[in-house]
N, C-alpha and C. Protein backbone atom coordinates (compact mmCIF):
# COMPACT_ATOMS: atom_id res chain seq x y z
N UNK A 1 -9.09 36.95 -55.66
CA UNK A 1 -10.01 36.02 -55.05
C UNK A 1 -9.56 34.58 -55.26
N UNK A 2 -9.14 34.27 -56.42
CA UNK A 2 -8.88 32.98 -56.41
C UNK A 2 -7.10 32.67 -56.03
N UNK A 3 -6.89 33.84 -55.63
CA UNK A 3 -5.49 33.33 -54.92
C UNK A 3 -5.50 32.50 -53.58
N UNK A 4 -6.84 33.21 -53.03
CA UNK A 4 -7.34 33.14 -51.67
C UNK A 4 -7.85 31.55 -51.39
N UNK A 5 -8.63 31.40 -52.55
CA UNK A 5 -9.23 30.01 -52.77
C UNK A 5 -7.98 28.57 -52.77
N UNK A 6 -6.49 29.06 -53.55
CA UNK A 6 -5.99 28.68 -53.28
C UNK A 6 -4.54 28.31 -52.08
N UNK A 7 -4.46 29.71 -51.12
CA UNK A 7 -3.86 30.10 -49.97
C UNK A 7 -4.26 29.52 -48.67
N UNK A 8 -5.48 29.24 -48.90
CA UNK A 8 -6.40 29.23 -46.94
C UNK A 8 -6.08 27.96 -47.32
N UNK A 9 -6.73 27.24 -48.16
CA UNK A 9 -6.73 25.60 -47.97
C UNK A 9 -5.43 25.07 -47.53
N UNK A 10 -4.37 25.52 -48.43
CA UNK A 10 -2.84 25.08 -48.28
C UNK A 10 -2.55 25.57 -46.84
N UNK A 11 -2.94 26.43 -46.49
CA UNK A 11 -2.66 27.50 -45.08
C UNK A 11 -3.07 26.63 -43.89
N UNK A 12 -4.29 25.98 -44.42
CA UNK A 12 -5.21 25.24 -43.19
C UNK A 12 -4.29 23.66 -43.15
N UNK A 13 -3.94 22.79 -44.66
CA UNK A 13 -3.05 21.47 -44.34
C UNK A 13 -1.93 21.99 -44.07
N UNK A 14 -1.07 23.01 -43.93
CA UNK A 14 0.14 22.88 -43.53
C UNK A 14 0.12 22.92 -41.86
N UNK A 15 -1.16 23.72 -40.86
CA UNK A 15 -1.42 23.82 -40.08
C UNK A 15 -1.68 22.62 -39.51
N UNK A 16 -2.47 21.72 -39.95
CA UNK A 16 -3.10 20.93 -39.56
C UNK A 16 -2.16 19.80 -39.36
N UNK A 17 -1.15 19.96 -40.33
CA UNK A 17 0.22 18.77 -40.65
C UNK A 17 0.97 19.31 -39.50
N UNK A 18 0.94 20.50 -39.03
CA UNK A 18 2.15 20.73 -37.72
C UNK A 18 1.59 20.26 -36.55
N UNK A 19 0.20 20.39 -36.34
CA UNK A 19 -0.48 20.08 -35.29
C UNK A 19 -0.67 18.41 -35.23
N UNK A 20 -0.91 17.81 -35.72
CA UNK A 20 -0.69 16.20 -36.42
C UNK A 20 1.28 16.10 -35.35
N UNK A 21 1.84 16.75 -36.26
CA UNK A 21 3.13 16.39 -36.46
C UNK A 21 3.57 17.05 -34.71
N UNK A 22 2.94 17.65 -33.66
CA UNK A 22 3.27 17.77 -32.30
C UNK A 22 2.05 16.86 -31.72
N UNK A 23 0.82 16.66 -32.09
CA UNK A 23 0.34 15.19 -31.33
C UNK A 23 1.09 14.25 -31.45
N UNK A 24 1.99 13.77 -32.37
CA UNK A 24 2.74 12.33 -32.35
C UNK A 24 4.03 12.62 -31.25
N UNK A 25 4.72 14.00 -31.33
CA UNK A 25 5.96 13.95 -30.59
C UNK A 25 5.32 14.00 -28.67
N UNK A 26 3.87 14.49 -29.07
CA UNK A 26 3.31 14.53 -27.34
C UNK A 26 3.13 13.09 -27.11
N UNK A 27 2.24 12.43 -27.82
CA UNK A 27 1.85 11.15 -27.45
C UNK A 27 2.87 10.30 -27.44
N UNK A 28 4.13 9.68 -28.40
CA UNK A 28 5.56 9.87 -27.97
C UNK A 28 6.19 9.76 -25.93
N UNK A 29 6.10 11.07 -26.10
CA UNK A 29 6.45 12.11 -24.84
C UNK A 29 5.49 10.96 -23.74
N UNK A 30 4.63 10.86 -24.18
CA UNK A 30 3.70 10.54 -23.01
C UNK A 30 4.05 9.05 -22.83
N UNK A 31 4.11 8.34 -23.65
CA UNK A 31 4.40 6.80 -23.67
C UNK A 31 5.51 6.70 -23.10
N UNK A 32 6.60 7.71 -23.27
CA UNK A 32 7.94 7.11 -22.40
C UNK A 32 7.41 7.26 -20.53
N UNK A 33 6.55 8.66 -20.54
CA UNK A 33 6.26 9.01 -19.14
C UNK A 33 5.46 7.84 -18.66
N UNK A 34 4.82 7.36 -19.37
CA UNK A 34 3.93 5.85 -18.69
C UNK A 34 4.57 4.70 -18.37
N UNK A 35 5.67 4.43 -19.38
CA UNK A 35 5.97 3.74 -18.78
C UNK A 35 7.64 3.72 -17.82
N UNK A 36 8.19 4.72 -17.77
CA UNK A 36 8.51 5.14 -16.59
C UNK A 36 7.99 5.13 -15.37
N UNK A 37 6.71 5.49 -15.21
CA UNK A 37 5.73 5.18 -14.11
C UNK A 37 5.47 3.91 -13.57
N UNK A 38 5.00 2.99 -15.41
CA UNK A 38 4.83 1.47 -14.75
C UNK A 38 6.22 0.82 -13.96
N UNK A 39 7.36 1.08 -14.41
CA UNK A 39 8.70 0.83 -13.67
C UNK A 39 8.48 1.38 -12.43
N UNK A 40 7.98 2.41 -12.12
CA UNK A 40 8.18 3.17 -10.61
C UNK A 40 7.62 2.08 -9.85
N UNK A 41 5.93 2.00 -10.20
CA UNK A 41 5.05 1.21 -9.48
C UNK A 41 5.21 -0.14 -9.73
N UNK A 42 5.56 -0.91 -10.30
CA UNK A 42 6.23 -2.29 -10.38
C UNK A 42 7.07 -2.43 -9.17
N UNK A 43 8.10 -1.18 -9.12
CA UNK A 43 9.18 -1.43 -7.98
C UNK A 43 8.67 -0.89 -6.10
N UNK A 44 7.36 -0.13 -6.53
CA UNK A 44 6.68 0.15 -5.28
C UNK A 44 5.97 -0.73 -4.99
N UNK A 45 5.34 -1.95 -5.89
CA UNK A 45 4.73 -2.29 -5.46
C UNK A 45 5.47 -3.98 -4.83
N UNK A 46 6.84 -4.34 -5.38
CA UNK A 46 7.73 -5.51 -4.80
C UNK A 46 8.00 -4.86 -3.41
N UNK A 47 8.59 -3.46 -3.00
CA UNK A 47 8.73 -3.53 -2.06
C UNK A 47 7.46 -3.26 -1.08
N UNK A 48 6.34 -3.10 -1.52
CA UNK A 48 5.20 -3.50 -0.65
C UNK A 48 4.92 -4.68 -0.17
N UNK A 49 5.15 -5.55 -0.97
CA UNK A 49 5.04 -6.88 -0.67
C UNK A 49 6.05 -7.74 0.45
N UNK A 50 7.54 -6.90 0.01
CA UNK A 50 8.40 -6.87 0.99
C UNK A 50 7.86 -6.91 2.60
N UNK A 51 7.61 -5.51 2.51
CA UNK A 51 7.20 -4.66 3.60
C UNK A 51 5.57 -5.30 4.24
N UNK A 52 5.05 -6.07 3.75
CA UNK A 52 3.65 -6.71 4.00
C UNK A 52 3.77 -8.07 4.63
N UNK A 53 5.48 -8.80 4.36
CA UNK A 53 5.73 -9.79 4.96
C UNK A 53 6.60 -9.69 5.85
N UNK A 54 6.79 -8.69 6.19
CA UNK A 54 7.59 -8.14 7.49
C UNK A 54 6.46 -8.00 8.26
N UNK A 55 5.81 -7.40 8.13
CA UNK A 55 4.12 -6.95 9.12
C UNK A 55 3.00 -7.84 9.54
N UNK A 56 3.27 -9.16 8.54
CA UNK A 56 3.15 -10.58 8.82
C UNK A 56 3.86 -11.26 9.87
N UNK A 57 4.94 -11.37 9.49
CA UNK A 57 5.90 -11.73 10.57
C UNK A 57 5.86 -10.83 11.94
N UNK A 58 5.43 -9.56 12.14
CA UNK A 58 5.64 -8.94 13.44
C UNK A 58 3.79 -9.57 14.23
N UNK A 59 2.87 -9.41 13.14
CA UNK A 59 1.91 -9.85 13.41
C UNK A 59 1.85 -11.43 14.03
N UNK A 60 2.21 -12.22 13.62
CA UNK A 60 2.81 -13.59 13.96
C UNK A 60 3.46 -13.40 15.44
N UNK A 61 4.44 -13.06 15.81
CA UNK A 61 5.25 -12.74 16.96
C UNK A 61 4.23 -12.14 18.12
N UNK A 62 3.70 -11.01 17.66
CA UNK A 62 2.74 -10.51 18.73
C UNK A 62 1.71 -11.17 19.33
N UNK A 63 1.27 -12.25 18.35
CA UNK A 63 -0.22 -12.74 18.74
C UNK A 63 0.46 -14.16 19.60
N UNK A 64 1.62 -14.83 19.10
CA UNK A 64 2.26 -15.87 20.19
C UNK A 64 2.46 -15.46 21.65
N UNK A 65 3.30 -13.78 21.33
CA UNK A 65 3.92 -13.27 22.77
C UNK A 65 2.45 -13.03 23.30
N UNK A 66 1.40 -12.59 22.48
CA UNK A 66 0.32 -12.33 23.70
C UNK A 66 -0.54 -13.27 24.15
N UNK A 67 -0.58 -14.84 23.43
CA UNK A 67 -0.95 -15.76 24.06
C UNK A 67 0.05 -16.00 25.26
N UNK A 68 1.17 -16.42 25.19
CA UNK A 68 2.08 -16.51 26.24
C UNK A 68 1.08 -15.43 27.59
N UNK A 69 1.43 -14.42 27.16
CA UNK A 69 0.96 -13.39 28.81
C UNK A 69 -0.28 -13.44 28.50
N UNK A 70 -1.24 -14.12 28.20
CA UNK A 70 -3.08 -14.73 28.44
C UNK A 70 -2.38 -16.22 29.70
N UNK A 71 -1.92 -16.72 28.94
CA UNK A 71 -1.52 -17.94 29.42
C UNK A 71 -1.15 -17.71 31.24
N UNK A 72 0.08 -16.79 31.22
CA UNK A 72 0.92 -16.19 32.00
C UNK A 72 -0.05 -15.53 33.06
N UNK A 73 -1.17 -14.96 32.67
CA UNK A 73 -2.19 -14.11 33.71
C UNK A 73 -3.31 -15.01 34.21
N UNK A 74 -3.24 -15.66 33.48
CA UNK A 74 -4.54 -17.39 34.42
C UNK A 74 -3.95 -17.70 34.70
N UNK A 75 -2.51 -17.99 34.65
CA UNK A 75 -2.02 -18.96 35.59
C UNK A 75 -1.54 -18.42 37.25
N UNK A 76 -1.56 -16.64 37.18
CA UNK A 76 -1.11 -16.01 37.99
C UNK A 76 -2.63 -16.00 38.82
N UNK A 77 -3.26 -15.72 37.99
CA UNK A 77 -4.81 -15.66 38.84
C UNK A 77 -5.16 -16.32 39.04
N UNK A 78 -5.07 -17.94 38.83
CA UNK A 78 -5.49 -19.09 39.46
C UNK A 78 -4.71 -19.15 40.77
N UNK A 79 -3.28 -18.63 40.83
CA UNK A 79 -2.58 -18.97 41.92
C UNK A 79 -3.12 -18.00 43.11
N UNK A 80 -3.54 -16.75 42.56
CA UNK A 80 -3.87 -15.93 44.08
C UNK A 80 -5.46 -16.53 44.18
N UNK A 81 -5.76 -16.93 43.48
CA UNK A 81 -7.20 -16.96 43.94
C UNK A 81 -6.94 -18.85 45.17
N UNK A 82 -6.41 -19.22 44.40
CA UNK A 82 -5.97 -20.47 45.31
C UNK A 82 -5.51 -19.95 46.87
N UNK A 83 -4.29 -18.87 46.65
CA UNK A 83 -4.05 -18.70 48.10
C UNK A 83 -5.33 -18.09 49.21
N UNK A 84 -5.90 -16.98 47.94
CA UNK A 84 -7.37 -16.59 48.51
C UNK A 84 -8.06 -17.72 49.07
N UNK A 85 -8.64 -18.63 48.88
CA UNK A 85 -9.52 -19.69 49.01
C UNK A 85 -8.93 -20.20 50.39
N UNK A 86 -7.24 -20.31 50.40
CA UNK A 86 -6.70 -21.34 51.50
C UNK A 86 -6.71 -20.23 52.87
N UNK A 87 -6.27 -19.04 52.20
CA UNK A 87 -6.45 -18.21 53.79
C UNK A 87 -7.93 -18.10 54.46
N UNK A 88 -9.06 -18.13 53.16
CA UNK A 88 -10.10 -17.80 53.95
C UNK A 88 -10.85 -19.13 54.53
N UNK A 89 -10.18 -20.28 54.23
CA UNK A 89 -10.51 -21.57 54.76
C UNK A 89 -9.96 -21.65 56.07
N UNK A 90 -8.71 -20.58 56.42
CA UNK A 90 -7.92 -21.12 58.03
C UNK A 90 -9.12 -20.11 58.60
N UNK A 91 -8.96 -19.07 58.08
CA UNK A 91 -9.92 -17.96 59.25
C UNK A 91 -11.42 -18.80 59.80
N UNK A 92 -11.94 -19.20 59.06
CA UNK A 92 -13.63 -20.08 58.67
C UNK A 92 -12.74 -21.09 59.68
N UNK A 93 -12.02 -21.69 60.28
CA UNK A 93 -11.46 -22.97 60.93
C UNK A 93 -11.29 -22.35 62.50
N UNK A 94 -10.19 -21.03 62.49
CA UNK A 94 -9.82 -20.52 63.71
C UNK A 94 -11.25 -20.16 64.07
């Protein structure tokens, strides 16, 4: 009986010291995986920014080229409506 008294206890810290002693090599383990990650997303997130001022710039281009053809379509529709106006002024004359 009192072998026992002295077996489990020792039985239970040597256990407890291995389990101790694989939380440090996990948590370890895990700190390199984090910040491996923060490197990933650091570098996903420069070339987002990249890629966000490219989409700026196409955004920019589109909204000039489509003022241009706003511009481009009043000025086309002012002109037929002008010729409209002048033909139906000769007919109203003949």
């Amino acid at each position: 009986m009192v072998d026992l008294q002295v077996l489990l206890p020792s039985l239970l810290y040597s256990v407890l010291i291995v389990l101790v002693i694989f939380l440090i090599m996990f948590v370890v383990r895990l700190i390199r995986v984090i910040n491996k990650v923060d490197g990933v997303l650091d570098d996903v997130s420069g070339k987002l920014d990249k890629l966000d001022k490219l989409f700026e710039l196409i955004d920019c281009t589109t909204e000039y080229a489509s003022s241009i053809t706003d511009k481009l379509s009043a000025s086309f529709k002012g002109l037929i409506n002008f010729i409209a106006k002048r033909k139906k002024g000769r007919k109203i004359d003949e």
